[in-house]
N, C-alpha and C. Protein backbone atom coordinates (compact mmCIF):
# COMPACT_ATOMS: atom_id res chain seq x y z
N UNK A 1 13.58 -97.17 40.88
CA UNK A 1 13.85 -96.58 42.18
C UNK A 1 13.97 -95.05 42.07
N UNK A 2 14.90 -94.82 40.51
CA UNK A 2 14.64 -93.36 41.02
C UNK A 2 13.27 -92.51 40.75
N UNK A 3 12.73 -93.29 39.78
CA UNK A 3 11.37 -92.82 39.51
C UNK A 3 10.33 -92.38 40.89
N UNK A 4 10.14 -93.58 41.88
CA UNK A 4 9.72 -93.51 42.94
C UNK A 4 10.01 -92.42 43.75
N UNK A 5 11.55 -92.09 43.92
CA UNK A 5 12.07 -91.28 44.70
C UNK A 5 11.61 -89.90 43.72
N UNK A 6 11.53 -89.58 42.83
CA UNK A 6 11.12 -88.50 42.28
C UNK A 6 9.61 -88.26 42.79
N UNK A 7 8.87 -88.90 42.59
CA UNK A 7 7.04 -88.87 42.96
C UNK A 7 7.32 -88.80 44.58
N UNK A 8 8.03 -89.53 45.56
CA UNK A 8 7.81 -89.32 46.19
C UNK A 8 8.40 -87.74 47.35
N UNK A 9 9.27 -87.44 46.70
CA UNK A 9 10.09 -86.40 47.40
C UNK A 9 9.26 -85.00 46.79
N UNK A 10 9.24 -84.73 48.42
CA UNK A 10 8.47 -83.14 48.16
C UNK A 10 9.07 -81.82 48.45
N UNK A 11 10.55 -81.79 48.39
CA UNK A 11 11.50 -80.92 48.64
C UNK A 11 11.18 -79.36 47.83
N UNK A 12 11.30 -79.79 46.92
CA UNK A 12 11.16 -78.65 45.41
C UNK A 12 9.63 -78.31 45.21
N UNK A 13 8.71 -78.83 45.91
CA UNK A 13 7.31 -78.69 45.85
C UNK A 13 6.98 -76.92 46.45
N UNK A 14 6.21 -76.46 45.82
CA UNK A 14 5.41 -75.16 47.00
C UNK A 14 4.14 -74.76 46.28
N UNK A 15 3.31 -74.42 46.99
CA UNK A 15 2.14 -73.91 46.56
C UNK A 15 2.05 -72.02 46.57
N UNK A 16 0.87 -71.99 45.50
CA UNK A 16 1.16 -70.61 45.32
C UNK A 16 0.46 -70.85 44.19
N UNK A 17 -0.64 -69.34 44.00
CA UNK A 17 -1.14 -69.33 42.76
C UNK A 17 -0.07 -69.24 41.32
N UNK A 18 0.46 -68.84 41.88
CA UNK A 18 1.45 -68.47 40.31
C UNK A 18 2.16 -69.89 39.89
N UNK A 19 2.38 -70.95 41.10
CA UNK A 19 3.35 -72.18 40.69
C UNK A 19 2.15 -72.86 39.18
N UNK A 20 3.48 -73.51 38.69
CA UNK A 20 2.91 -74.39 37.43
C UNK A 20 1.76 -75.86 38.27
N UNK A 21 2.22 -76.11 39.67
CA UNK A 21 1.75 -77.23 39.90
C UNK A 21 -0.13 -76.63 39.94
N UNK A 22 -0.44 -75.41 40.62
CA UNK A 22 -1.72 -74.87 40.95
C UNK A 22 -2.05 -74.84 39.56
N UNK A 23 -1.56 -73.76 38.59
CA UNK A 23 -2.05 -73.79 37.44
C UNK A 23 -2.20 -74.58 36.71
N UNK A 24 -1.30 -75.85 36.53
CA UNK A 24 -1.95 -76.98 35.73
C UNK A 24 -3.09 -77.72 36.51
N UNK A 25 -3.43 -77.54 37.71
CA UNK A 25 -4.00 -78.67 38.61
C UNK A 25 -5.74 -77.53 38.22
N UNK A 26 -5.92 -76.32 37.65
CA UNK A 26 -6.44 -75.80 37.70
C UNK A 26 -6.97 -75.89 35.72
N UNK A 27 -6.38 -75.72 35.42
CA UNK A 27 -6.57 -76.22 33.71
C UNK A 27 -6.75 -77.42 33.54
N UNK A 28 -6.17 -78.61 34.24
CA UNK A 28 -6.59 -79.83 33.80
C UNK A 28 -8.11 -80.38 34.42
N UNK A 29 -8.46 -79.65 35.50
CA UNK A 29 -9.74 -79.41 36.56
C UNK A 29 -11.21 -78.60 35.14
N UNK A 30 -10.54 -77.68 34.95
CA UNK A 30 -11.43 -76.98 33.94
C UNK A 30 -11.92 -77.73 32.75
N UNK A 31 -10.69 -78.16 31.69
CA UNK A 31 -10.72 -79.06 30.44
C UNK A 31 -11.27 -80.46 30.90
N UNK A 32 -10.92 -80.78 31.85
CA UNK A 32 -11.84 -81.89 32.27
C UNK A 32 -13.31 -82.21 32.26
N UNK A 33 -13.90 -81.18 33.02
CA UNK A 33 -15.72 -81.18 33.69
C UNK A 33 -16.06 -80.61 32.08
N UNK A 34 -15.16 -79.49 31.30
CA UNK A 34 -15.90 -78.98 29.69
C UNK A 34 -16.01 -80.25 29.29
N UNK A 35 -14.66 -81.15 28.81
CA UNK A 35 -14.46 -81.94 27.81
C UNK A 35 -15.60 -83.06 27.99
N UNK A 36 -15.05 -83.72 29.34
CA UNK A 36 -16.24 -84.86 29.68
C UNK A 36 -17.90 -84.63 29.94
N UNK A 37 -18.30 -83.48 30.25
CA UNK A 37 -19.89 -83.58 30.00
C UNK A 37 -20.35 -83.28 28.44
N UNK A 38 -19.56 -82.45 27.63
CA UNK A 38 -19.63 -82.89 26.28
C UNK A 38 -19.53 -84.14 25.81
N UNK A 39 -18.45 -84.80 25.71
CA UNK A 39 -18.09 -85.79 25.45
C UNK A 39 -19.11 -87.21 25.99
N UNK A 40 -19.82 -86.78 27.59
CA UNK A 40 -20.72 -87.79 27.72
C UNK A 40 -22.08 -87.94 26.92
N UNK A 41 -22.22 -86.78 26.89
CA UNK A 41 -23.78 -86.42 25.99
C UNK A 41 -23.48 -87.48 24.48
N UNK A 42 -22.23 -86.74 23.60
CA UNK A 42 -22.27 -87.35 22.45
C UNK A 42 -22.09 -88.70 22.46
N UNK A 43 -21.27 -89.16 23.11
CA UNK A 43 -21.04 -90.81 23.33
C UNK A 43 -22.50 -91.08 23.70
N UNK A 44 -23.25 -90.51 24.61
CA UNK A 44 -24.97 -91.09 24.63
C UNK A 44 -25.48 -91.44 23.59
N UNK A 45 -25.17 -89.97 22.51
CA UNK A 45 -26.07 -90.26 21.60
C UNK A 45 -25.60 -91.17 20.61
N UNK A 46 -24.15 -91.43 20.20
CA UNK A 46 -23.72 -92.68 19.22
C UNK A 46 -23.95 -93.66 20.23
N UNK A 47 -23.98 -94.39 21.50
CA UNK A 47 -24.64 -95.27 21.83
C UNK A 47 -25.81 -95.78 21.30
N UNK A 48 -26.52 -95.10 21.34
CA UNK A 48 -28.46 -95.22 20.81
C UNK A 48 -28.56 -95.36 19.44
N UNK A 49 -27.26 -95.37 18.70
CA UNK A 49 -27.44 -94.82 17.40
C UNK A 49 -27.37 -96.26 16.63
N UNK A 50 -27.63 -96.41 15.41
CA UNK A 50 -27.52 -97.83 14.79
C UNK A 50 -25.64 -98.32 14.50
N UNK A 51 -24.79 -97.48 14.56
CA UNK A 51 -24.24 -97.82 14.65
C UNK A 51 -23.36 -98.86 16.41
N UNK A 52 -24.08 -98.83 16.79
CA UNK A 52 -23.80 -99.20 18.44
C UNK A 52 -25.33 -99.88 18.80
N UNK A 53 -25.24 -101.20 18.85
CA UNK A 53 -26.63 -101.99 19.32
C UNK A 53 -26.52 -101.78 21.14
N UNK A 54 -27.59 -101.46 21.52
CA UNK A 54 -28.10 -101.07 22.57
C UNK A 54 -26.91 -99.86 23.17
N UNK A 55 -27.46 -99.80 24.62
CA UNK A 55 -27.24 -98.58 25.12
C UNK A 55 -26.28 -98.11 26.30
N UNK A 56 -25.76 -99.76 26.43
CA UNK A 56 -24.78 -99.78 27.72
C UNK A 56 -25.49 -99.04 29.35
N UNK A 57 -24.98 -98.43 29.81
CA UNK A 57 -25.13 -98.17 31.57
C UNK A 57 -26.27 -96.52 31.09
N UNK A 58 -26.02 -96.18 29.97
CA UNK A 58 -27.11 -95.20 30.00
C UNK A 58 -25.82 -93.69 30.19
N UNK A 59 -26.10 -92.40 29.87
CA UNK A 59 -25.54 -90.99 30.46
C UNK A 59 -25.68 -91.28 31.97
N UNK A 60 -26.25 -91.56 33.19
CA UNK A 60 -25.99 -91.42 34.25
C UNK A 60 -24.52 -92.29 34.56
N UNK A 61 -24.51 -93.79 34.40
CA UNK A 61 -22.90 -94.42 34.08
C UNK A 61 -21.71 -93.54 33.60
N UNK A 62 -21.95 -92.84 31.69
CA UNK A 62 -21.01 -91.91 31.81
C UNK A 62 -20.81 -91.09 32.68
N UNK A 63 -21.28 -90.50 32.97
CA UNK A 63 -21.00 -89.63 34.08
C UNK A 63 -20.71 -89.50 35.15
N UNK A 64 -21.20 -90.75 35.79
CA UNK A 64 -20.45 -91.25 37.05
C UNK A 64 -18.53 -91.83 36.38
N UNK A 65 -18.41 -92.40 35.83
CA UNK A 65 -17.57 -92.51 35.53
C UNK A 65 -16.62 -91.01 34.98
N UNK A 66 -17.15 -90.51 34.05
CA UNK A 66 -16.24 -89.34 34.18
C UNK A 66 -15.76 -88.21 35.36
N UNK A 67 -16.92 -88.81 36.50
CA UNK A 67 -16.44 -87.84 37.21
C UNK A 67 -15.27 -88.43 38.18
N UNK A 68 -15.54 -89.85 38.72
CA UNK A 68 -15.00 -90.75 38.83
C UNK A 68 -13.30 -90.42 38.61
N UNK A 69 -13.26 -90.86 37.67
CA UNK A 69 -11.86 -90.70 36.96
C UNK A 69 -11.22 -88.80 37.31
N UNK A 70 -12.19 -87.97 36.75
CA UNK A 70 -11.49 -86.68 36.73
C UNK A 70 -10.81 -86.42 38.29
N UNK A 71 -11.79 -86.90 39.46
CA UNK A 71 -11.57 -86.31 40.76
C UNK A 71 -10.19 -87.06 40.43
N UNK A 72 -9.53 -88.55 40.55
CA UNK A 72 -8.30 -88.92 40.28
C UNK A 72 -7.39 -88.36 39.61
N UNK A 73 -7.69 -87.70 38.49
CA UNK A 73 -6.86 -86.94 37.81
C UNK A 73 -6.70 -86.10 38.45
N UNK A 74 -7.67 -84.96 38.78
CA UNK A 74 -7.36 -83.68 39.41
C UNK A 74 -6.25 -84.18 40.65
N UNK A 75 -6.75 -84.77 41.41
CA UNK A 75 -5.74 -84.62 42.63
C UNK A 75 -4.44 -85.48 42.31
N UNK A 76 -4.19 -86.39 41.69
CA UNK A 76 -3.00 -87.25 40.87
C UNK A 76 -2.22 -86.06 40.42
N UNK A 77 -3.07 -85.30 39.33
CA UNK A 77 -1.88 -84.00 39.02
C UNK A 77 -1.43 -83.01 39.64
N UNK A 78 -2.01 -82.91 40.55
CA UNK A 78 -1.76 -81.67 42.06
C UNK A 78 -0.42 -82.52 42.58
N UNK A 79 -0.91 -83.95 42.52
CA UNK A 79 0.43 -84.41 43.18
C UNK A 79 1.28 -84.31 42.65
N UNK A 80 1.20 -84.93 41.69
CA UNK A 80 2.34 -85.23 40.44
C UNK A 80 3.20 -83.75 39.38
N UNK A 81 2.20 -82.84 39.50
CA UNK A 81 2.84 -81.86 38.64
C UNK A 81 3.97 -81.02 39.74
N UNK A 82 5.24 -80.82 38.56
CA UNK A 82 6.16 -79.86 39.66
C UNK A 82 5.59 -78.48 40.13
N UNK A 83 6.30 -77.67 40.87
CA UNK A 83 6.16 -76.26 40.80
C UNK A 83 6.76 -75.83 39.92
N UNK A 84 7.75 -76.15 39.61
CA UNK A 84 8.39 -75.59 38.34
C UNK A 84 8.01 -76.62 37.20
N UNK A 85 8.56 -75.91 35.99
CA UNK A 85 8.39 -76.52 34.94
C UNK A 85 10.04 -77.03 34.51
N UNK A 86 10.21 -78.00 34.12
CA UNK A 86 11.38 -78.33 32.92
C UNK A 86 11.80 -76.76 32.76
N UNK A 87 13.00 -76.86 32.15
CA UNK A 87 13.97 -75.87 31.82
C UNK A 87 13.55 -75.32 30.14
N UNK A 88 13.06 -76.94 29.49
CA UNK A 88 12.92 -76.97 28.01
C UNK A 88 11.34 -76.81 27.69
N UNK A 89 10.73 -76.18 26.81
CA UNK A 89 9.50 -76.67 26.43
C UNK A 89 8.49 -75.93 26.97
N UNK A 90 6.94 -76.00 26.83
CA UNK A 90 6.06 -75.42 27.51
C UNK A 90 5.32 -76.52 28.24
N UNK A 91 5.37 -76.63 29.59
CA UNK A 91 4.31 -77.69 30.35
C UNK A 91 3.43 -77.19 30.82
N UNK A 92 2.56 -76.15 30.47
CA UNK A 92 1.26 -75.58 31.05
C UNK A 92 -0.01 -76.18 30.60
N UNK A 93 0.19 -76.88 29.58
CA UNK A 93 -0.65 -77.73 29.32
C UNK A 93 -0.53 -79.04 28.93
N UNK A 94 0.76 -79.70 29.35
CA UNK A 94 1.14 -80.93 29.29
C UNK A 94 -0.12 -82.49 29.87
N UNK A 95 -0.33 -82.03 30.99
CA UNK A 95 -1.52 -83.05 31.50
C UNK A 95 -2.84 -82.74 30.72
N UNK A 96 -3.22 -81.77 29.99
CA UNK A 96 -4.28 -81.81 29.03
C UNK A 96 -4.08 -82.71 27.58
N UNK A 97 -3.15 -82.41 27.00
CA UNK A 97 -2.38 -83.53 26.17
C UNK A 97 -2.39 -84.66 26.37
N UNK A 98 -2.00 -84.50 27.48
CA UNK A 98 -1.89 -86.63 28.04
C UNK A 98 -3.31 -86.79 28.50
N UNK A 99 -4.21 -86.08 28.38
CA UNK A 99 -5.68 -86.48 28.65
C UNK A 99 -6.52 -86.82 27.61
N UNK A 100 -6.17 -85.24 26.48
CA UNK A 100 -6.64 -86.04 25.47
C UNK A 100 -5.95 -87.31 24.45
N UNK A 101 -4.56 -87.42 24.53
CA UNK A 101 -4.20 -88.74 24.21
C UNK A 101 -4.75 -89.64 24.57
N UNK A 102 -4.54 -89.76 25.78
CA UNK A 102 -5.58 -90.95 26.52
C UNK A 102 -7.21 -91.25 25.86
N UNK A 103 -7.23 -90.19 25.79
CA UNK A 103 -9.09 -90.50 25.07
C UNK A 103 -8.82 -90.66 23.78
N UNK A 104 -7.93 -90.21 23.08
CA UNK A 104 -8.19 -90.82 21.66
C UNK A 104 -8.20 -92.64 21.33
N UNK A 105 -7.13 -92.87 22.84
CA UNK A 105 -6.40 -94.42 22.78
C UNK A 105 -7.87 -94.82 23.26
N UNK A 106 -8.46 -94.34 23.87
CA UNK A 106 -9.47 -95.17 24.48
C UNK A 106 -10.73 -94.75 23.63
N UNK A 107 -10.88 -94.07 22.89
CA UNK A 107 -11.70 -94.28 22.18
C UNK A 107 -11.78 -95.19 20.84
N UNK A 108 -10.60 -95.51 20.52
CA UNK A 108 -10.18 -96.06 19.33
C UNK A 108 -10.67 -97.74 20.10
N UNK A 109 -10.37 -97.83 21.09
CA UNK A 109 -10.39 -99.38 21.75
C UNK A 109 -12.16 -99.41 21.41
N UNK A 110 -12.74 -98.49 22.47
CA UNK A 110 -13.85 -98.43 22.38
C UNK A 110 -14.50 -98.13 21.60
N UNK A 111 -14.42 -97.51 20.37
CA UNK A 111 -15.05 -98.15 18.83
C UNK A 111 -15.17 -99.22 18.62
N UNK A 112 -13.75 -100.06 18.58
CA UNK A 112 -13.55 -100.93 17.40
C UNK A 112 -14.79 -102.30 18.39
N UNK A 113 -14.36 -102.23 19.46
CA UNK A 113 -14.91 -103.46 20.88
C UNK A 113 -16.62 -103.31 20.84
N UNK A 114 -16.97 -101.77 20.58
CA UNK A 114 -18.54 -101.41 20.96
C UNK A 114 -18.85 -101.60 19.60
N UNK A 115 -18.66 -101.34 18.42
CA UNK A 115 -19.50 -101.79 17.47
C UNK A 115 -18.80 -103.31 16.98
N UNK A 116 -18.68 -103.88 17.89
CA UNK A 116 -18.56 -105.62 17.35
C UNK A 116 -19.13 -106.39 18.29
N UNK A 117 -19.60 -105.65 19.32
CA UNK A 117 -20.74 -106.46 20.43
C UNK A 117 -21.53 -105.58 21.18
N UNK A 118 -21.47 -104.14 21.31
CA UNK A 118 -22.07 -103.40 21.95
C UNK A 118 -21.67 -103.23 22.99
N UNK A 119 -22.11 -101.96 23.21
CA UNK A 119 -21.57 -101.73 24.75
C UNK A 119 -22.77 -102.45 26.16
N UNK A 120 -21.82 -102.71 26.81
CA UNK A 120 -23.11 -103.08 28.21
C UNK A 120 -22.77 -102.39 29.46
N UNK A 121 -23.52 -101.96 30.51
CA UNK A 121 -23.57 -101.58 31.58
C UNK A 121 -22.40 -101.71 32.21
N UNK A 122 -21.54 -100.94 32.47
CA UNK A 122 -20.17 -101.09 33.00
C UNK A 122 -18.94 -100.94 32.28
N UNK A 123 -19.27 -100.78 31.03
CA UNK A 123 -18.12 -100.46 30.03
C UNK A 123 -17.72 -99.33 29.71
N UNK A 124 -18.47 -98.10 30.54
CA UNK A 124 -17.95 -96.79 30.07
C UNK A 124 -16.43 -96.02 30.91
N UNK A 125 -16.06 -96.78 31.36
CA UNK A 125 -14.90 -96.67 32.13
C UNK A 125 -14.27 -96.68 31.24
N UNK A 126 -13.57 -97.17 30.06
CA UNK A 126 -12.51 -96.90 29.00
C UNK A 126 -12.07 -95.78 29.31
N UNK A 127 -12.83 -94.85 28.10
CA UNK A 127 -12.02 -93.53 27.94
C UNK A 127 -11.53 -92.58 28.86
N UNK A 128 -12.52 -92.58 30.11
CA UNK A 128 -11.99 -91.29 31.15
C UNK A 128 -11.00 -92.09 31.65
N UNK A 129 -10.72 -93.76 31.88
CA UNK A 129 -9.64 -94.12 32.34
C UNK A 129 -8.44 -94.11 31.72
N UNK A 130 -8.64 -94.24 30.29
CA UNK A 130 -7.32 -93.73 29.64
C UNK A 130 -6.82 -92.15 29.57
N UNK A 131 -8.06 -91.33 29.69
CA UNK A 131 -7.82 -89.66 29.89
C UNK A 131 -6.84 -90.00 31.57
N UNK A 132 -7.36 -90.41 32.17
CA UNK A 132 -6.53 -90.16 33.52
C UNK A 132 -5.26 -90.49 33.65
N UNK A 133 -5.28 -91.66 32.48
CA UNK A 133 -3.57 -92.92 32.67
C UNK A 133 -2.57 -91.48 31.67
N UNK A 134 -3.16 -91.03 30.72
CA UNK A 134 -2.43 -89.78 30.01
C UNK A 134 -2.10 -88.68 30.88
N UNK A 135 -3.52 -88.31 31.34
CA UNK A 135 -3.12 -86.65 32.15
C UNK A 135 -1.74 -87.20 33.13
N UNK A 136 -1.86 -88.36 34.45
CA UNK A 136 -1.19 -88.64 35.39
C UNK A 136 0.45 -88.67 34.39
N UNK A 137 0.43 -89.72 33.28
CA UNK A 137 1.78 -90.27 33.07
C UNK A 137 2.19 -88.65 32.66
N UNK A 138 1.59 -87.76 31.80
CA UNK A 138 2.11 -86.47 31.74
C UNK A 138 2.81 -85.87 32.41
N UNK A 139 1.82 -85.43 33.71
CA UNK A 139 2.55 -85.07 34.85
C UNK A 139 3.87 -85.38 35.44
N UNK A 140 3.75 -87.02 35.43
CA UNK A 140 4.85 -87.53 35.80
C UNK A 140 6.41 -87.47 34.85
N UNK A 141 5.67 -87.29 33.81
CA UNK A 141 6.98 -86.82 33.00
C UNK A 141 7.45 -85.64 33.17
N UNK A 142 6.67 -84.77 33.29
CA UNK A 142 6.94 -83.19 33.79
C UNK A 142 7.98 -83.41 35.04
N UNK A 143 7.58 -83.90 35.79
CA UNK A 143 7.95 -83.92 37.12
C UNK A 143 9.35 -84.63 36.98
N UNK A 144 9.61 -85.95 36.39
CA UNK A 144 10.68 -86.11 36.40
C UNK A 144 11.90 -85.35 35.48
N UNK A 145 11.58 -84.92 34.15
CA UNK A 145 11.99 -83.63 33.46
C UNK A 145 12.24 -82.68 34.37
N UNK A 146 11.86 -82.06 34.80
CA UNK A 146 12.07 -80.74 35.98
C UNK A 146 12.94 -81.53 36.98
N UNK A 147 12.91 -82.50 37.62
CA UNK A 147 14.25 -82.67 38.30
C UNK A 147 15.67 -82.84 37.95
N UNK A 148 15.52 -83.39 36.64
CA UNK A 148 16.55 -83.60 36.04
C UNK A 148 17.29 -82.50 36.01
N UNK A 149 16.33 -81.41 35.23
CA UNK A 149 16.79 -80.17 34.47
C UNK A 149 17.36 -79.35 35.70
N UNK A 150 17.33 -79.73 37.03
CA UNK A 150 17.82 -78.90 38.20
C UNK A 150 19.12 -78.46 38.17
């Protein structure tokens, strides 16, 4: 309950270039569209590769999917990130962390699953969905950290 009431209360919220909520919603927006059109290309190419039998949904799938996921992230962390930061620590790049956590977890799944049957058409949703379940739960830790710390 109080978790809820934290996400949902927008008291302490304000916009403004200088707030932490714009600037992270603006770095995790950036590291996103870099990380994932890199990241789709190479996953193309270990798809095709002998280590990975066939080719799953193809780079157009990744990519729908990464973008997919990022627009969620982006606006999830607009929601979710405070204007302020915690009292303790640096959160300016906290939802990038929990993004790339997320992709390491989801890439590790998606190794071990794609080279023991291959990937097929519809399976590239893993990783940007675990990048998103990281960036969001980030945020949300930020967010509840910063109320606390009030």
């Amino acid at each position: 309950m109080a978790t809820a009431a934290t996400v949902f209360n927008r008291a302490q919220d304000r916009l403004g270039p200088q707030t932490l909520k714009v600037g992270a919603t603006w770095r995790i927006t950036a590291a996103w569209a870099l990380f994932y059109a890199l990241a789709s290309f190479v996953t193309q190419i270990w798809a095709g590769s002998q280590f990975s039998p066939g080719q799953g949904g193809g780079i157009e799938e990744l990519l729908l999917w990464s973008a997919a996921f990022g627009a969620i992230t982006v606006a999830g962390c607009f929601y979710l990130t405070p204007s302020q930061g915690p009292r303790h620590g640096d959160p300016r790049w906290a939802p990038y962390v929990g993004m790339m956590g997320g992709y390491a977890c989801g890439l590790i799944w998606a190794v071990i699953v794609f080279t023991q049957r291959g990937p097929e058409p519809g399976d590239w949703w893993v990783c940007p969905a675990m990048s998103c379940v990281g960036a969001l739960g980030s945020a949300l830790r930020m967010r509840i950290r910063a109320r606390a710390s009030r």
